[in-house]
Protein backbone atom coordinates (compact mmCIF):
# COMPACT_ATOMS: atom_id res chain seq x y z
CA UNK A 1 -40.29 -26.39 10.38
CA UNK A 2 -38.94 -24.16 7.29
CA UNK A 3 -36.04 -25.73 5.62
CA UNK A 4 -33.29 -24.18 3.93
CA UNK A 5 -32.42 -24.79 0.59
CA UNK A 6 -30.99 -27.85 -0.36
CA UNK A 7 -27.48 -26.43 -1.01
CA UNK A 8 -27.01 -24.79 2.43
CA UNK A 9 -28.47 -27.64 4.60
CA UNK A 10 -25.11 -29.44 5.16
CA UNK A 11 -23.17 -26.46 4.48
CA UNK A 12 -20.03 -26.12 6.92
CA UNK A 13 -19.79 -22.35 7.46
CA UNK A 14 -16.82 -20.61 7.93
CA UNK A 15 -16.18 -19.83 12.08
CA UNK A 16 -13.88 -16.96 12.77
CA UNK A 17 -12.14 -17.76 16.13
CA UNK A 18 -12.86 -15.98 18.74
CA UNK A 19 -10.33 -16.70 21.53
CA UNK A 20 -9.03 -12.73 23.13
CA UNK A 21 -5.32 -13.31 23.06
CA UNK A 22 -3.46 -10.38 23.94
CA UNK A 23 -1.18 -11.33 20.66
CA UNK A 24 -3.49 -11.75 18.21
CA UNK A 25 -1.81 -13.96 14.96
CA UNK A 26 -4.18 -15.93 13.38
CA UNK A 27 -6.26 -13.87 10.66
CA UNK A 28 -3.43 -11.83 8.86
CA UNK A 29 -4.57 -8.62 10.38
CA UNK A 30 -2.56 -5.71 10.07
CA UNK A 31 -1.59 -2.83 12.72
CA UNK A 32 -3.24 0.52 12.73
CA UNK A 33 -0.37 2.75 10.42
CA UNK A 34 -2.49 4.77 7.61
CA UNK A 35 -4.67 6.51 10.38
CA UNK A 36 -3.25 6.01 13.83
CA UNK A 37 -4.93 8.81 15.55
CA UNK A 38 -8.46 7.68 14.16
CA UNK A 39 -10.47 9.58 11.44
CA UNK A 40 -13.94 12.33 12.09
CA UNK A 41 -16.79 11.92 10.10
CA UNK A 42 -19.14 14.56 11.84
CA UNK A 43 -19.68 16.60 8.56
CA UNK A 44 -20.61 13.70 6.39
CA UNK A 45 -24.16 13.82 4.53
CA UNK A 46 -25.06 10.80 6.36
CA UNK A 47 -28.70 11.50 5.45
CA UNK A 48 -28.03 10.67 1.72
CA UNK A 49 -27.47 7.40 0.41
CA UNK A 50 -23.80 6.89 -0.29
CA UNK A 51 -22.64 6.64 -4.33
CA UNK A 52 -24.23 3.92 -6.27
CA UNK A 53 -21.33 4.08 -8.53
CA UNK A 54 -18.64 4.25 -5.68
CA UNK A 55 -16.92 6.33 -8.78
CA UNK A 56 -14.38 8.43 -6.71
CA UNK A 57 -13.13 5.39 -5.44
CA UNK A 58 -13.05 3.72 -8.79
CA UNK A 59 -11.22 6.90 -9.92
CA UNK A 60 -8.38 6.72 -7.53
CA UNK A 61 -7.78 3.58 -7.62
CA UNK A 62 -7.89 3.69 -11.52
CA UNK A 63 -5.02 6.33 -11.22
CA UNK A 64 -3.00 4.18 -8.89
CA UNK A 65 -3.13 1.01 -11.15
CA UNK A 66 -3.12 2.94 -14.56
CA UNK A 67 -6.52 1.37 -15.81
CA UNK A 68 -9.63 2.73 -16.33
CA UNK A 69 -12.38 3.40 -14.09
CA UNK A 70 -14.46 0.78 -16.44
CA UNK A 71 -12.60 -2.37 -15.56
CA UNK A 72 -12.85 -1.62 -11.54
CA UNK A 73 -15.85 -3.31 -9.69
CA UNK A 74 -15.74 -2.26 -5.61
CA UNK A 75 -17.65 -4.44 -3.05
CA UNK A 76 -18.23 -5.21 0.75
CA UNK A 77 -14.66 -6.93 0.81
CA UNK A 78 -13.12 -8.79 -1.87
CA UNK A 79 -14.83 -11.93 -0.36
CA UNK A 80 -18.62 -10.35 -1.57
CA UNK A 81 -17.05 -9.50 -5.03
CA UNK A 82 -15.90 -13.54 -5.13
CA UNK A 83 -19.45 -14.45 -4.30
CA UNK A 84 -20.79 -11.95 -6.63
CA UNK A 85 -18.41 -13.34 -9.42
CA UNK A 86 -20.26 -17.15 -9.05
CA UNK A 87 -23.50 -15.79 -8.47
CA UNK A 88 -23.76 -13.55 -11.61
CA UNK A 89 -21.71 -16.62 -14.01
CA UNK A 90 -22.55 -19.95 -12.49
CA UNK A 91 -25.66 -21.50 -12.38
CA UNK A 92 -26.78 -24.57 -10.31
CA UNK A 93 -24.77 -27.86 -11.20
CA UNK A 94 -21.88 -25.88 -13.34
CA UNK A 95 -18.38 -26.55 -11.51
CA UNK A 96 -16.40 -24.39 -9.52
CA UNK A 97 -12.71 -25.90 -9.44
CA UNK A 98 -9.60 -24.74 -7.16
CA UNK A 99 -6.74 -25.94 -5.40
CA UNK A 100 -6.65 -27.47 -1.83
CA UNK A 101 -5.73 -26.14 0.36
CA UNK A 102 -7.15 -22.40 -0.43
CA UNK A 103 -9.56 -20.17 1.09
CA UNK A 104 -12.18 -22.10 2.58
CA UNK A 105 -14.82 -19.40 1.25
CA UNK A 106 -14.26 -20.26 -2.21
CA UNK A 107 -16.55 -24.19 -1.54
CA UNK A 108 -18.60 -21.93 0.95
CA UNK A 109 -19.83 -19.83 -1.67
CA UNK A 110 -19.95 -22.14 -4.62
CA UNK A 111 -22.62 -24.52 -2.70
CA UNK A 112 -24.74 -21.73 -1.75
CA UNK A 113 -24.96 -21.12 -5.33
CA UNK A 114 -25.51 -24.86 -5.92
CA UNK A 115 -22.33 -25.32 -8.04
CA UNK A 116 -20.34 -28.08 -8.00
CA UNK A 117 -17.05 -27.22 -6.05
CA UNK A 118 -13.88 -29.63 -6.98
CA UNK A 119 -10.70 -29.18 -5.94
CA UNK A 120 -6.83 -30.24 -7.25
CA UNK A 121 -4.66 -31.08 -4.20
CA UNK A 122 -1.42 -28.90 -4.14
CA UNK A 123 2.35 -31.12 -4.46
CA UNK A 124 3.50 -32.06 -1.40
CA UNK A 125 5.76 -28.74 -1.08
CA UNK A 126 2.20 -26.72 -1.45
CA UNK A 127 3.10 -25.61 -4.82
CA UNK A 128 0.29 -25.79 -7.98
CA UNK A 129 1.07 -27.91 -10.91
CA UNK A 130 -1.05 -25.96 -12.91
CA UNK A 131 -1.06 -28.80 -15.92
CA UNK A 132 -3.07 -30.86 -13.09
CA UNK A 133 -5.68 -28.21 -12.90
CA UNK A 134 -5.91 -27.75 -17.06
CA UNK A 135 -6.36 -31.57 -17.03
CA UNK A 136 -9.00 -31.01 -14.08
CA UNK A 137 -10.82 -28.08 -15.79
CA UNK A 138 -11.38 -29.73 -19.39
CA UNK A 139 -12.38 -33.45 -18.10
CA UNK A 140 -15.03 -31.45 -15.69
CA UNK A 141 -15.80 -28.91 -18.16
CA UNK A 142 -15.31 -26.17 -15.35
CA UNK A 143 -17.30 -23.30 -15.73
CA UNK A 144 -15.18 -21.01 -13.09
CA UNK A 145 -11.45 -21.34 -11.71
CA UNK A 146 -10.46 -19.57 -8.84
CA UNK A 147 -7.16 -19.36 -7.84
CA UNK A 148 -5.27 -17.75 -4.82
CA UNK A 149 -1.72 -16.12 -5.68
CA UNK A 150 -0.52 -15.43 -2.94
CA UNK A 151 -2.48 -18.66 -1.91
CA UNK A 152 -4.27 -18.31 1.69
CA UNK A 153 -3.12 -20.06 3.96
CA UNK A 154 -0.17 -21.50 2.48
CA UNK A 155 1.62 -18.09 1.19
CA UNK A 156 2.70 -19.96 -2.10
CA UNK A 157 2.85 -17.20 -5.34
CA UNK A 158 2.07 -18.61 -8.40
CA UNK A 159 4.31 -17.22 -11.34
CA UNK A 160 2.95 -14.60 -13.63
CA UNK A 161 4.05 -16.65 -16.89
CA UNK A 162 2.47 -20.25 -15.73
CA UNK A 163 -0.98 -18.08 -15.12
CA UNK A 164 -0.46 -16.46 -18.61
CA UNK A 165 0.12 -20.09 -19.84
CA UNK A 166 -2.98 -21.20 -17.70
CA UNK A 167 -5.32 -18.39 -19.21
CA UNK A 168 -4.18 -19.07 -22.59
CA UNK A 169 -5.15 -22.90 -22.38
CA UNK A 170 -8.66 -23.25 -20.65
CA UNK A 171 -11.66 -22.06 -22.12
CA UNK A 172 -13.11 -21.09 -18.36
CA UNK A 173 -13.56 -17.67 -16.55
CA UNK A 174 -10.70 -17.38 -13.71
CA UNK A 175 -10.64 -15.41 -11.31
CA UNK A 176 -7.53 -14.79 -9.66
CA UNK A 177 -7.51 -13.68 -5.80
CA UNK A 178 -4.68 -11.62 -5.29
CA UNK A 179 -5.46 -10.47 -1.24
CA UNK A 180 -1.96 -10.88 -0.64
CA UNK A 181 -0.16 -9.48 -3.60
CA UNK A 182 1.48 -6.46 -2.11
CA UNK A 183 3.52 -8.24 0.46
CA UNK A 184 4.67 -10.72 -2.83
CA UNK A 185 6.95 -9.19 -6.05
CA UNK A 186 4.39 -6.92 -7.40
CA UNK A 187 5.61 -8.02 -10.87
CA UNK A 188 4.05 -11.42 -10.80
CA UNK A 189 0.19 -9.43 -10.75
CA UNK A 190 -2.51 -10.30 -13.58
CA UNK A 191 -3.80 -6.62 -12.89
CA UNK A 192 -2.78 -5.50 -15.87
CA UNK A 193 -3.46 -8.47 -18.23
CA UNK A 194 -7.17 -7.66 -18.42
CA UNK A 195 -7.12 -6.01 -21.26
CA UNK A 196 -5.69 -8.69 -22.97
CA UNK A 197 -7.73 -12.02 -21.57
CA UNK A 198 -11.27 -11.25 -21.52
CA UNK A 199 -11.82 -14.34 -18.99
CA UNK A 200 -9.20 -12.49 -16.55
CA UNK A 201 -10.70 -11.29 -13.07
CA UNK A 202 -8.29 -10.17 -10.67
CA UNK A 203 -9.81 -9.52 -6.86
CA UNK A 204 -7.94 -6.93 -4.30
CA UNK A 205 -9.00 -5.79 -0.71
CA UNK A 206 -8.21 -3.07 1.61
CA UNK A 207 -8.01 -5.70 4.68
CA UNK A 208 -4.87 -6.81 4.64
CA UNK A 209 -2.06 -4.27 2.96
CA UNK A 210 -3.94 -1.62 4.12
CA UNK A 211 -4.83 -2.37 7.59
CA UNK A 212 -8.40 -1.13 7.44
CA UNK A 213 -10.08 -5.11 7.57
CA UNK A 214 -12.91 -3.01 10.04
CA UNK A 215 -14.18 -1.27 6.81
CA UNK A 216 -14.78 -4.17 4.45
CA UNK A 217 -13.36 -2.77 1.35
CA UNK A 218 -12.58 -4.99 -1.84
CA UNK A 219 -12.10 -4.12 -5.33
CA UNK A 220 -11.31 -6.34 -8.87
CA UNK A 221 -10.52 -5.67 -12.55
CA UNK A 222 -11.56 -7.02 -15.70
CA UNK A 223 -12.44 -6.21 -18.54
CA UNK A 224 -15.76 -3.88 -18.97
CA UNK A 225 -18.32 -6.09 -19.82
CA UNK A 226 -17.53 -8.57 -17.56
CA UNK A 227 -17.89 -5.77 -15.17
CA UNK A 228 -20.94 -4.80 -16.72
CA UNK A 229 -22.67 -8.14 -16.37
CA UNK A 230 -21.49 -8.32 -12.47
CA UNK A 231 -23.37 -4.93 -12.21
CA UNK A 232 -26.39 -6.07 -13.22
CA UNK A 233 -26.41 -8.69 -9.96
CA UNK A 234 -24.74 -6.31 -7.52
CA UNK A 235 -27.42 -4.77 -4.92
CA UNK A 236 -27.84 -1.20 -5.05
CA UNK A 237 -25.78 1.43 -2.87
CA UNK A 238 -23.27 -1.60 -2.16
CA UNK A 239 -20.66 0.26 -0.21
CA UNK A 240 -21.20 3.15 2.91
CA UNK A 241 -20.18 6.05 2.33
CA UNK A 242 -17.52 6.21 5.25
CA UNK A 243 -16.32 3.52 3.57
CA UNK A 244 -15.88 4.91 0.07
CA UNK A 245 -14.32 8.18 1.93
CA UNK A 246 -11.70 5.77 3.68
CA UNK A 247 -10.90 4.01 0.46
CA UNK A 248 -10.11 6.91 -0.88
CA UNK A 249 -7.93 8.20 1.44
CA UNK A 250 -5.87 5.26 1.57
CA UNK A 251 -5.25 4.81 -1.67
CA UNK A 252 -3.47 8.39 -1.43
CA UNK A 253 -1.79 7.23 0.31
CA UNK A 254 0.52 4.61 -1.00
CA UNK A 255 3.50 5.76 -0.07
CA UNK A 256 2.85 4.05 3.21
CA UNK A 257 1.44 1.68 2.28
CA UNK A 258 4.38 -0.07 0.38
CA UNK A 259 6.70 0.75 3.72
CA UNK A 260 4.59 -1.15 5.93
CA UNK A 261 4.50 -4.14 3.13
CA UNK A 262 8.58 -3.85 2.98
CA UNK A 263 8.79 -4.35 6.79
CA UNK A 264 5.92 -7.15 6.60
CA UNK A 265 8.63 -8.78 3.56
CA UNK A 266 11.76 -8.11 6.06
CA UNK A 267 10.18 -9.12 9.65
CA UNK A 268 8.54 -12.42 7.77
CA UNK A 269 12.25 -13.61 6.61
CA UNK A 270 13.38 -13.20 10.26
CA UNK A 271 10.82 -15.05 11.88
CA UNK A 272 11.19 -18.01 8.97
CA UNK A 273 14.90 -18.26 9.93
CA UNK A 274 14.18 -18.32 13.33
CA UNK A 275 11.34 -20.87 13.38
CA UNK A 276 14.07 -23.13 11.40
CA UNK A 277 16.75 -22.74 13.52
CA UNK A 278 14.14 -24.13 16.06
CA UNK A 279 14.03 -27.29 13.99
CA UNK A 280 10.49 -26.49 12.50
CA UNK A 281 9.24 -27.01 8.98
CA UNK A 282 8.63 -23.75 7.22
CA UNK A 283 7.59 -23.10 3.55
CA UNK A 284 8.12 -20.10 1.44
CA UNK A 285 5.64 -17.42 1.52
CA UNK A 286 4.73 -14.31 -0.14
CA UNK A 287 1.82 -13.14 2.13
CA UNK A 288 2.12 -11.47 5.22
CA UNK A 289 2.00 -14.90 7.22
CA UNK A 290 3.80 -18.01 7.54
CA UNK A 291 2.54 -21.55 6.96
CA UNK A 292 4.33 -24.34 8.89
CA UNK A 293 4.43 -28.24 10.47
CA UNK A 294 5.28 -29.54 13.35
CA UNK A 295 4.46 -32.90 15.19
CA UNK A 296 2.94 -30.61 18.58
CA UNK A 297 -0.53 -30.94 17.89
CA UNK A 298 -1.14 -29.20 21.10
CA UNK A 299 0.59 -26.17 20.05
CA UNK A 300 -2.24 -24.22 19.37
CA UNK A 301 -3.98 -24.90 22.90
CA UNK A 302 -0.25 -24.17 24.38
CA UNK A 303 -0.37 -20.77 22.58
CA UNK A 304 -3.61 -19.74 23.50
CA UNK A 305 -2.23 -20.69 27.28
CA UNK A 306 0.56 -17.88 26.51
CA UNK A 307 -1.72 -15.46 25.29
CA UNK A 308 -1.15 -15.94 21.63
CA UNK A 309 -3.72 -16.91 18.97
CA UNK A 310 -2.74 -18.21 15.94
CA UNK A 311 -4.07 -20.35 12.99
CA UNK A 312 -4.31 -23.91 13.35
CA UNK A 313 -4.77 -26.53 10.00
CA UNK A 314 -5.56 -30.41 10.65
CA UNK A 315 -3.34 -33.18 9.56
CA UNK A 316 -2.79 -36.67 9.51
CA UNK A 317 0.49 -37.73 11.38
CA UNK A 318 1.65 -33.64 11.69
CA UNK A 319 -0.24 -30.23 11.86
CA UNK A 320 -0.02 -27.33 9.87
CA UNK A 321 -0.12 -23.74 11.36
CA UNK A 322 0.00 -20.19 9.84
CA UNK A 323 1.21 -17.44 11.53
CA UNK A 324 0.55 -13.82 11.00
CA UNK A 325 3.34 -11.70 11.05
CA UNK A 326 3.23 -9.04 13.73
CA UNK A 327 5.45 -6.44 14.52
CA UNK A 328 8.93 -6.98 16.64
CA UNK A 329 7.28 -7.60 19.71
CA UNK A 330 4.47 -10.09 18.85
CA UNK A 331 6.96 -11.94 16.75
CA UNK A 332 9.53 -12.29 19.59
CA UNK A 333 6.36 -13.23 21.91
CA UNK A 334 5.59 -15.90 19.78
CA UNK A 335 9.12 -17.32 19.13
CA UNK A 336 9.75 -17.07 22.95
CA UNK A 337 6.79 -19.41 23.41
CA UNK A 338 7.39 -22.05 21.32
CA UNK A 339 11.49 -22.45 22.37
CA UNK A 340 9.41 -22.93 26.18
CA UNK A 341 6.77 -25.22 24.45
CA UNK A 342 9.05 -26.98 22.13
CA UNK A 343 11.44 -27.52 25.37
């Protein structure tokens, strides 16, 4: 029998669920808005590989952001540009730190590569005492941090000026996940501090803002030879070019983009005051999702019995939940349900 390598034989992968719930809540999905009636790609040279250099979408997104072109890497969803990140800079044994609980992909991907993957636990509120991970990065001698801001699943936004402090006081590449940044303040980004801290990468996607998570569109900045060194691992003709066409497209089309995100902002403080009022424990969020407890451990089998799907966290004596936020009906679905459940 072949074996795999030792770093993936008792790897956990990550299992998308795949209950069909009519209301569909548990993998911060957005609804169809940028192209509603579909798009045609008939006239597409199909027959030609797509651009190696994806450099029409670098260029709009370069205009949108006000960098250059240079310090824009795209990739098969932000996800492949995180792997790509620890496969081009850590080698086998070198750590891999982050808080708990994040994005499970962030271990996934770190013991493919055979790095050591350590994580801080967040306060009890979810927060990150970022002095815990400086502690945790020098006494490990951390070769990579990755932090989520917005963090996934929690929602909780760390501040731009504890991440400046952060960047200014470890001598470690960190990359900084920012999937969930345009449903948070957008002046709490690191986008544009790449330029000034060369061991600054910031990741984007078009999955969740945008509403296009079909396409698998990602995107980061840094500085340009860090992006030159990740081009050197990333396989050739990377993205489709559908994909590079739809990119582009959406990024003209911002406009609706930050509507839709204001809604997301305005429907997510409605749904946190009503889960509250129904006596359960919400924290604050700046994704497009809600992370909560509640002593039902059932609820998520009680859900899925009401044709609703959403994300459910273990726990010791409570569970932990996050909820997407939908649009007026789904959310009213899902409130409706619990008052029956929690009756």
């Amino acid at each position: 029998m072949i074996a795999p390598k030792p770093s993936v034989s008792t790897l956990k992968p990550y299992v998308p669920d795949e209950h069909q719930c009519a209301i569909k809540l548990d993998a911060n999905e957005a609804k169809p808005f940028l192209f509603p009636q579909g798009l045609q790609f008939a006239d597409m040279p199909l027959h030609r590989y797509p651009d190696p250099g994806t450099d029409a979408l670098k260029k709009s997104i370069a205009a949108q952001y006000g960098v250059n072109p240079g310090n824009i890497m795209t990739g098969n969803g932000s996800s492949a540009l995180i792997e790509l990140v620890i496969k081009t800079f850590v080698a086998p044994g070198e750590v891999v730190i982050s808080f708990k609980p994040s994005f499970a992909m962030f271990g996934i991907y770190s013991r493919i590569h055979g790095a050591d993957f350590s994580e801080v636990d967040s306060e009890a509120d979810f927060s990150f005492d970022l002095d815990k991970m400086i502690t945790a990065v020098r006494s490990k001698r951390a070769k990579l941090v990755i932090l989520c801001s917005p963090n996934n699943p929690t929602g909780y936004l760390i501040p731009k000026a504890e991440l400046v402090r952060f960047l200014q006081s470890v001598d470690a590449l960190v990359l900084v996940d920012e999937a969930y940044m345009e449903f948070a303040d957008q002046g709490e980004t690191l986008v544009h501090e790449i330029g000034t801290y060369t061991n600054l990468i910031v990741t984007r996607t078009f999955s969740k803002a945008f509403g296009l998570a079909g396409i698998r569109l990602g995107y980061l900045f840094a500085n340009p030879s860090l992006v030159g060194m990740l081009g050197r691992v990333q396989e050739p003709y990377h993205l489709n070019t559908i994909t590079q066409v739809i990119g582009c497209m959406a990024m003209s089309r911002m406009a609706e983009v930050k509507t839709y995100t204001a809604s997301v902002r305005r429907l997510r403080q409605e749904v946190m005051v009503r889960l509250r009022d129904l006596g359960i424990k919400t924290y604050p969020s700046s994704g497009n999702f809600i992370w909560f407890e509640t002593e039902q451990k059932d609820l998520y089998q009680k859900l899925i019995a009401k044709d609703i799907l959403i994300r459910a966290f273990g726990g010791q004596d409570t569970c932990y939940f996050r909820v997407t936020i939908g649009d007026e009906q789904e959310n009213n679905a899902f409130i409706n349900a619990l008052k029956e459940i929690l009756s």
